[in-house]
Protein backbone atom coordinates (compact mmCIF):
# COMPACT_ATOMS: atom_id res chain seq x y z
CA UNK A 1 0.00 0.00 0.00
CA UNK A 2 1.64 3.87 -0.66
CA UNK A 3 1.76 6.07 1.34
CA UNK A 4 -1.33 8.33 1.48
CA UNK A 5 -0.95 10.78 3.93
CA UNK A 6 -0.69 14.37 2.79
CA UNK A 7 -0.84 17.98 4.41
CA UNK A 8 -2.94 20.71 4.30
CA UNK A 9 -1.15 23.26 6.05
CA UNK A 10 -0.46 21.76 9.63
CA UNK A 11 -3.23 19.32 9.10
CA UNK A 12 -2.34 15.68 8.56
CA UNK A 13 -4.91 13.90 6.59
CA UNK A 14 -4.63 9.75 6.52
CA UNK A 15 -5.26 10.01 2.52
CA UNK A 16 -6.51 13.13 0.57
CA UNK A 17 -10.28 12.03 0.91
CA UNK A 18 -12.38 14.26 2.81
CA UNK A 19 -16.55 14.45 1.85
CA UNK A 20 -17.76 18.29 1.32
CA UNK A 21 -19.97 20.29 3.96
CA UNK A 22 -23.73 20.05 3.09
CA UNK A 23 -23.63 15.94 1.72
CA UNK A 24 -22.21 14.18 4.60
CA UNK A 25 -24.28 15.68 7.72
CA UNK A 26 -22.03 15.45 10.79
CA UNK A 27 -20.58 12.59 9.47
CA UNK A 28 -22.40 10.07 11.97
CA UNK A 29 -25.42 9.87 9.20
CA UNK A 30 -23.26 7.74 6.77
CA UNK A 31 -21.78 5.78 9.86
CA UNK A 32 -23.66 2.38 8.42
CA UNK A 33 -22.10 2.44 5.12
CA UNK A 34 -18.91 3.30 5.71
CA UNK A 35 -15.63 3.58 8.33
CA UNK A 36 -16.00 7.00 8.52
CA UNK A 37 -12.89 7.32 10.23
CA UNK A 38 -10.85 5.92 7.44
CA UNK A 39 -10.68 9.06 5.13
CA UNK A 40 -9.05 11.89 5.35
CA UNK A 41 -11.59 14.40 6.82
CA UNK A 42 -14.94 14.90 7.14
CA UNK A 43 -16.52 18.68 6.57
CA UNK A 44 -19.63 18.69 8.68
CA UNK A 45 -22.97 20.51 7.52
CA UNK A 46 -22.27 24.27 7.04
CA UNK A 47 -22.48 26.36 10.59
CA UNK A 48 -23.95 29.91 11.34
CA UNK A 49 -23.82 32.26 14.41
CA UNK A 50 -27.44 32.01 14.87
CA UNK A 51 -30.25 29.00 13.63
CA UNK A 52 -31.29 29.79 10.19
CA UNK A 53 -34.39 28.37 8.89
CA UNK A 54 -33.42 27.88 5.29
CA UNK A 55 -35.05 28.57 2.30
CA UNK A 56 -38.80 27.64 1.65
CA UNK A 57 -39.54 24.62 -0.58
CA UNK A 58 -39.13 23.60 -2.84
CA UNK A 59 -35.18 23.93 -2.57
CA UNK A 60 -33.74 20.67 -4.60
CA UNK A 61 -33.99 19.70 -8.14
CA UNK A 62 -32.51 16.96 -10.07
CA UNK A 63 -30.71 18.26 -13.60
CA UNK A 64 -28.76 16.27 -16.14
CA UNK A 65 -25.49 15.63 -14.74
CA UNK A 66 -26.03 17.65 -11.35
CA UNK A 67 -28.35 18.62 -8.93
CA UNK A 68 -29.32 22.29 -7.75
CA UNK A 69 -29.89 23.58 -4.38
CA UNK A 70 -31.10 26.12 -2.85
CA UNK A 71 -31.34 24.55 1.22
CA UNK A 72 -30.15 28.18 2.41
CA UNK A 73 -27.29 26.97 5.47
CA UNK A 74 -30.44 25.36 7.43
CA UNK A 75 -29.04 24.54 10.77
CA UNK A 76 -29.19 25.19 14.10
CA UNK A 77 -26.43 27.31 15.50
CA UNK A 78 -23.09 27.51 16.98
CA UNK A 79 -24.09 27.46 20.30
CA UNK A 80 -26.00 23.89 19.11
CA UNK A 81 -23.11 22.06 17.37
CA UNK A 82 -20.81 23.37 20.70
CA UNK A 83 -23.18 21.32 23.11
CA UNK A 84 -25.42 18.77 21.20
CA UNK A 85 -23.14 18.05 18.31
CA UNK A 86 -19.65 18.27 19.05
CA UNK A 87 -19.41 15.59 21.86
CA UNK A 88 -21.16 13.01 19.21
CA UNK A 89 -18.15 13.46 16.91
CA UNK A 90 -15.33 14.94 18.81
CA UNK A 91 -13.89 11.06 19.07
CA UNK A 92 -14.04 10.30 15.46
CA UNK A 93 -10.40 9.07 14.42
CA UNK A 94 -10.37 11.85 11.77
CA UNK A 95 -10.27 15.05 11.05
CA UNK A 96 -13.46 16.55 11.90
CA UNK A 97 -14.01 20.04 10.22
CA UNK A 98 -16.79 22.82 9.87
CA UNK A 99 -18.19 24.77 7.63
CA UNK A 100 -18.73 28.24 8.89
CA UNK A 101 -20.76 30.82 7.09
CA UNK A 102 -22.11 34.23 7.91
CA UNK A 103 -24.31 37.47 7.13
CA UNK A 104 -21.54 39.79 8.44
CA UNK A 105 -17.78 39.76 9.10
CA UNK A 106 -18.95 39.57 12.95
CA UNK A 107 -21.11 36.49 12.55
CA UNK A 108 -17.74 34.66 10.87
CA UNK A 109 -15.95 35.82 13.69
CA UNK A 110 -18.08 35.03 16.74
CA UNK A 111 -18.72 31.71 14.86
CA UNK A 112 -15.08 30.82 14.21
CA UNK A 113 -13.89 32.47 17.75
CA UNK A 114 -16.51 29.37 19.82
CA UNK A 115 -15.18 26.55 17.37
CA UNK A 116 -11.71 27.83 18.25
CA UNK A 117 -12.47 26.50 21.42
CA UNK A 118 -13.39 22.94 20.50
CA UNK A 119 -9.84 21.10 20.87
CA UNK A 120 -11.32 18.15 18.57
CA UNK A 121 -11.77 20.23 15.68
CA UNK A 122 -8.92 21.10 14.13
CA UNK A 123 -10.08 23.32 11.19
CA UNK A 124 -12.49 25.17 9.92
CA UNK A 125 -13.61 25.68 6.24
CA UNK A 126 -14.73 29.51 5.87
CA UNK A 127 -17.67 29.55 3.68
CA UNK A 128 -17.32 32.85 1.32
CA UNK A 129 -18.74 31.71 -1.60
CA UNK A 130 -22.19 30.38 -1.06
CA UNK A 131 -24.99 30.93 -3.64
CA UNK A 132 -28.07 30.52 -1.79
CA UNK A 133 -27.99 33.44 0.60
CA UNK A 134 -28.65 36.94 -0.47
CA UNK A 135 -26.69 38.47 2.53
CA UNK A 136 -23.24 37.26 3.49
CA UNK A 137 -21.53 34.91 1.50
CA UNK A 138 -22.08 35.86 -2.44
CA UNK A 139 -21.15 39.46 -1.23
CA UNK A 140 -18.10 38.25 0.28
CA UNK A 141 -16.71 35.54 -2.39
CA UNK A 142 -17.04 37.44 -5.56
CA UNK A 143 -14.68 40.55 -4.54
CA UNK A 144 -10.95 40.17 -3.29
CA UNK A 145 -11.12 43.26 -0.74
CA UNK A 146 -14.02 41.82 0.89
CA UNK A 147 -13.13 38.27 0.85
CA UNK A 148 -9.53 39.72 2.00
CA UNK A 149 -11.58 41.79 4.93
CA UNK A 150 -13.29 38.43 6.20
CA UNK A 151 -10.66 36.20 6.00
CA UNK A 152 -7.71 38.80 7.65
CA UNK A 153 -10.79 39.25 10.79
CA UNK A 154 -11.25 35.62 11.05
CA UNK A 155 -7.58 34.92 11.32
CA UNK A 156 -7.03 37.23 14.38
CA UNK A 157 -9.84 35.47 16.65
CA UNK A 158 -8.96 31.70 14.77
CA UNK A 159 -5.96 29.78 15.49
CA UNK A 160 -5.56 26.55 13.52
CA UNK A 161 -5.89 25.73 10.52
CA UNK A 162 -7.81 27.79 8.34
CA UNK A 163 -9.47 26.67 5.34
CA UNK A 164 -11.57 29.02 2.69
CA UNK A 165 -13.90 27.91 0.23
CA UNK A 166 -13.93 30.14 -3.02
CA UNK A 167 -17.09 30.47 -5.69
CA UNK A 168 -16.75 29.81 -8.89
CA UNK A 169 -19.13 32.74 -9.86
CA UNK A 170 -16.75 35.49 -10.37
CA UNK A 171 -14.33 36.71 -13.28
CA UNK A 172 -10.90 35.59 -12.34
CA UNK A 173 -11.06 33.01 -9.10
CA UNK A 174 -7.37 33.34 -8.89
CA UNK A 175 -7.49 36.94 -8.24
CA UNK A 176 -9.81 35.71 -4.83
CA UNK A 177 -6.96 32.93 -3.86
CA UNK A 178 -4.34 35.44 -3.84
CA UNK A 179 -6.37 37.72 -1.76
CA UNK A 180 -7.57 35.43 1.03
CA UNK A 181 -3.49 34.09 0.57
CA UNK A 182 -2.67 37.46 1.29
CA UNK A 183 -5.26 37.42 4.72
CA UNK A 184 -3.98 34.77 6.31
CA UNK A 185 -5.63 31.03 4.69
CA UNK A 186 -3.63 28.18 5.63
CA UNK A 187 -5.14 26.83 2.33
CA UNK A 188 -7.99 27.46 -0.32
CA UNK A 189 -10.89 24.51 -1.35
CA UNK A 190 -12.63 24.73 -4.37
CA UNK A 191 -15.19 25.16 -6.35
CA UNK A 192 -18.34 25.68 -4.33
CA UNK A 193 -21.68 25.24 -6.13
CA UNK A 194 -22.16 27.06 -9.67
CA UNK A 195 -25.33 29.34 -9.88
CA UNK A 196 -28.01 27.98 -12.08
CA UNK A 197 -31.60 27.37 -12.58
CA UNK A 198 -34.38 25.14 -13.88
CA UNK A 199 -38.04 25.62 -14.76
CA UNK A 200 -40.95 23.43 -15.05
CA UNK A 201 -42.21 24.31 -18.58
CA UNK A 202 -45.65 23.29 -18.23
CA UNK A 203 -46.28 25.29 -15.19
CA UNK A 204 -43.92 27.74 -16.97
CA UNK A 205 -42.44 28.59 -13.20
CA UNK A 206 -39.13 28.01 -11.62
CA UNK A 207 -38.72 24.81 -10.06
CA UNK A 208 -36.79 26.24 -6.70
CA UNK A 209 -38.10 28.52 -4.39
CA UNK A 210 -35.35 30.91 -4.98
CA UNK A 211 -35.64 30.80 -8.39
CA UNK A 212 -31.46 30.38 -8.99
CA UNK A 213 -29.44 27.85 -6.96
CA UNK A 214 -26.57 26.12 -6.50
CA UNK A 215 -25.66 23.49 -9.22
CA UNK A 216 -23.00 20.37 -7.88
CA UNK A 217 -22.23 17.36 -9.55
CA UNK A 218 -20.45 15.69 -12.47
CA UNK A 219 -21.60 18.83 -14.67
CA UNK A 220 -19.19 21.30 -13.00
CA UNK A 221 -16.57 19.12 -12.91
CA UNK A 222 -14.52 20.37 -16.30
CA UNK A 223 -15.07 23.95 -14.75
CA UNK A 224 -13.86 23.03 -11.42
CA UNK A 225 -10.70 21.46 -12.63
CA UNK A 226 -9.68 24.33 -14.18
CA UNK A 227 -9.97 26.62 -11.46
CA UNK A 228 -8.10 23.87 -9.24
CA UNK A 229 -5.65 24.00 -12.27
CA UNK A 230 -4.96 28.21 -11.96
CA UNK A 231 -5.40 28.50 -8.54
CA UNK A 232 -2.67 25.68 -7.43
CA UNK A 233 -0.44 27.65 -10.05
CA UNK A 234 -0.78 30.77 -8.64
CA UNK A 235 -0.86 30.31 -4.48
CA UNK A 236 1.93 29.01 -2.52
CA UNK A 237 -1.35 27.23 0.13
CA UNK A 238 -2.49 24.02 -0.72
CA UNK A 239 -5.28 23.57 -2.70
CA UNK A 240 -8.30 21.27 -2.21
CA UNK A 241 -10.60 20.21 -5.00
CA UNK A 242 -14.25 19.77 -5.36
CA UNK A 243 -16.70 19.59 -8.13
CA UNK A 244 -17.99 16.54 -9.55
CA UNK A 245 -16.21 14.25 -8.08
CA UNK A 246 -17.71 10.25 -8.66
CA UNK A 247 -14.98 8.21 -8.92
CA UNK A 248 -10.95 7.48 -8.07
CA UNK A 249 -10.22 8.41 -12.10
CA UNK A 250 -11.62 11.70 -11.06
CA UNK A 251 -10.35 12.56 -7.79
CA UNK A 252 -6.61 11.36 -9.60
CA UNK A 253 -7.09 14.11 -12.20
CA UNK A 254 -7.37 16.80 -9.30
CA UNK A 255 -4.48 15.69 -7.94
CA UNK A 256 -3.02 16.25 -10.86
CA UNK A 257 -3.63 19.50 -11.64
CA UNK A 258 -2.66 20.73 -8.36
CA UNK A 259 -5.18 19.46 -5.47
CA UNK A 260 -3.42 18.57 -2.07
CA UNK A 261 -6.58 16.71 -0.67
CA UNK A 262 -10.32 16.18 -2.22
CA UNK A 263 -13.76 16.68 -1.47
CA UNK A 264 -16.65 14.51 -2.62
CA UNK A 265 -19.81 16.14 -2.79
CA UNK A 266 -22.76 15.51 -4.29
CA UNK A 267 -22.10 11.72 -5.29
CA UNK A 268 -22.37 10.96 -1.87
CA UNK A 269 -25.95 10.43 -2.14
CA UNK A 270 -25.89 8.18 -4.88
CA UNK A 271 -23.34 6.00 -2.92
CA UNK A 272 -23.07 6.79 0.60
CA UNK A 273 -19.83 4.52 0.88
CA UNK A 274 -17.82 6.13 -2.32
CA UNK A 275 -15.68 7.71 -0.06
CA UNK A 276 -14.02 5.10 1.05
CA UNK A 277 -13.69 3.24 -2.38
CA UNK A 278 -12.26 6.36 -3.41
CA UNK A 279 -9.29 6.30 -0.92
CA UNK A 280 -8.36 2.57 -2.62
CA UNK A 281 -8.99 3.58 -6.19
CA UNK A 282 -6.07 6.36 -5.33
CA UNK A 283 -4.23 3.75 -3.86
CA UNK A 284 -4.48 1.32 -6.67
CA UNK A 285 -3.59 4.14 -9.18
CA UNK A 286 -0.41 4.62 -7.36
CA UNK A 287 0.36 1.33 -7.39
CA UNK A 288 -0.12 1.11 -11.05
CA UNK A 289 2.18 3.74 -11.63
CA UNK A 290 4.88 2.53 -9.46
CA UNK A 291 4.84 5.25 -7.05
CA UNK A 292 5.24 5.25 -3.20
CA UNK A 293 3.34 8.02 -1.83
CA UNK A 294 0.37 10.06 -3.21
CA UNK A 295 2.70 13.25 -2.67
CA UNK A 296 4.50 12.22 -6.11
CA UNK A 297 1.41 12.50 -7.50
CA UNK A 298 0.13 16.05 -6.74
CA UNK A 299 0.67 19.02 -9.23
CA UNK A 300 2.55 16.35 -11.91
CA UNK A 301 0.22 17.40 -14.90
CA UNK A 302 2.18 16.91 -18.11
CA UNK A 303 1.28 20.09 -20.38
């Protein structure tokens, strides 16, 4: 077996597996499919200052090749994953992430500054870039002085490893890397959702709620590996990759053009236990190619 372990600033991952915030729960959901502690990490369901209702339904919708979204951060609270959540996963052998999103730079602060104090979770993912809301993250993601702004306040009150998710919905994403670089990220994941939209053409309406949300899946993928592909060449941070991920062939290719670690997404819920056969599909590739450790792997695109 290679070696698999690789780094995302001090953060050791097992292998460079991790499942993306929003399609693994807290991670104890997909506990009967799968050894959840045998990947890399695990980014629980995204995490605001205060409980947040979501959007109204209908918020999902099935398109070719994808899915769109619109859930709008539904969750409870900080002060909820501190005390109900956090002692249900704080002994899971991996690294245990979350997702933290906001309306203001305060919010991302406060938020960050009480998961700071949880000395089981090692990281947090900063969610910039999120589609759904129409205060907070799309404002932040799209511009580098006010992704710069959130990131440089969230360093000063967070002190390990700091992870910050980028959108895909602006002009030049690595513009945004170097920015947030600039602020203080230990490292950069990307892409988050795409914004797009379906509608029902016999009730000539929009199928979401919203109107416009979030499209994942194996459509985005040629898009996201792209922006994996510029950002790694422009940041000195490792880079994680996202977008369309379904298979070990696919995570491979993000490695390749750059990605320290992946993130599978949406494909989760068409096989709750791909993680895992991910992770050995990596290995076997490596194995194939004669090489001893997934680290010879990253960034080798041949152009």
């Amino acid at each position: 077996m290679a070696d698999l372990t690789t780094h995302i600033g001090r953060l050791e991952l097992k292998n460079p597996v991790m499942t993306a915030s929003g399609t693994f729960g807290y991670g104890l959901e997909y506990s009967d499919f799968m050894d959840i502690s045998s990947i890399g990490g695990i980014i629980v369901k995204g995490t605001t200052l205060n409980p947040r209702q979501g959007n109204p339904y209908p918020r999902m919708a099935v398109t070719p090749m994808g899915m769109l979204n619109a859930v709008g951060l539904q969750n409870k609270g900080v002060d909820y994953f501190v005390s109900d959540i956090y002692p249900k996963i704080k002994d899971i052998d991996t690294n245990m992430i979350v997702n933290v999103s906001g309306a203001s730079v305060q919010d991302y602060v406060e938020t960050a500054s009480r998961i700071n104090e949880l000395e089981r979770i090692p990281a947090i993912e900063l969610n910039i870039s999120c589609p759904n809301v129409k205060q907070g993250g799309m404002a932040f993601g799209v511009d580098p002085k006010s992704a710069a702004q959130v990131v440089e306040a969230v360093r000063k009150a967070y002190s390990k490893t700091l992870i910050v998710k980028l959108s895909p919905n602006v002009t030049s994403i690595t513009d945004i890397a170097l920015a947030v670089e600039a602020a203080g990220a230990d490292s950069v994941s990307l892409i988050n959702t795409m914004l797009g939209m379906a509608i029902n053409a016999e009730t000539r309406r929009p199928v979401l709620s919203t109107v416009t949300g979030g499209l994942s899946g194996p459509a985005v993928k040629p898009v996201a590996l792209r922006m994996v592909w510029q950002v790694a060449n422009a940041v000195r941070i490792p880079v994680i990759g996202l977008g369309g991920i379904s298979s070990a062939t696919d995570a491979v290719e993000f490695l390749l053009a750059g990605a320290s670690a992946i993130q599978i997404g949406t494909a989760n819920f068409a096989d709750p236990s791909l993680a895992v056969k991910v992770a050995a599909g990596i290995d076997e590739y490596l194995e194939r190619h004669s090489m001893s450790s997934v680290r010879e792997l990253i960034g080798t695109l041949i152009i």
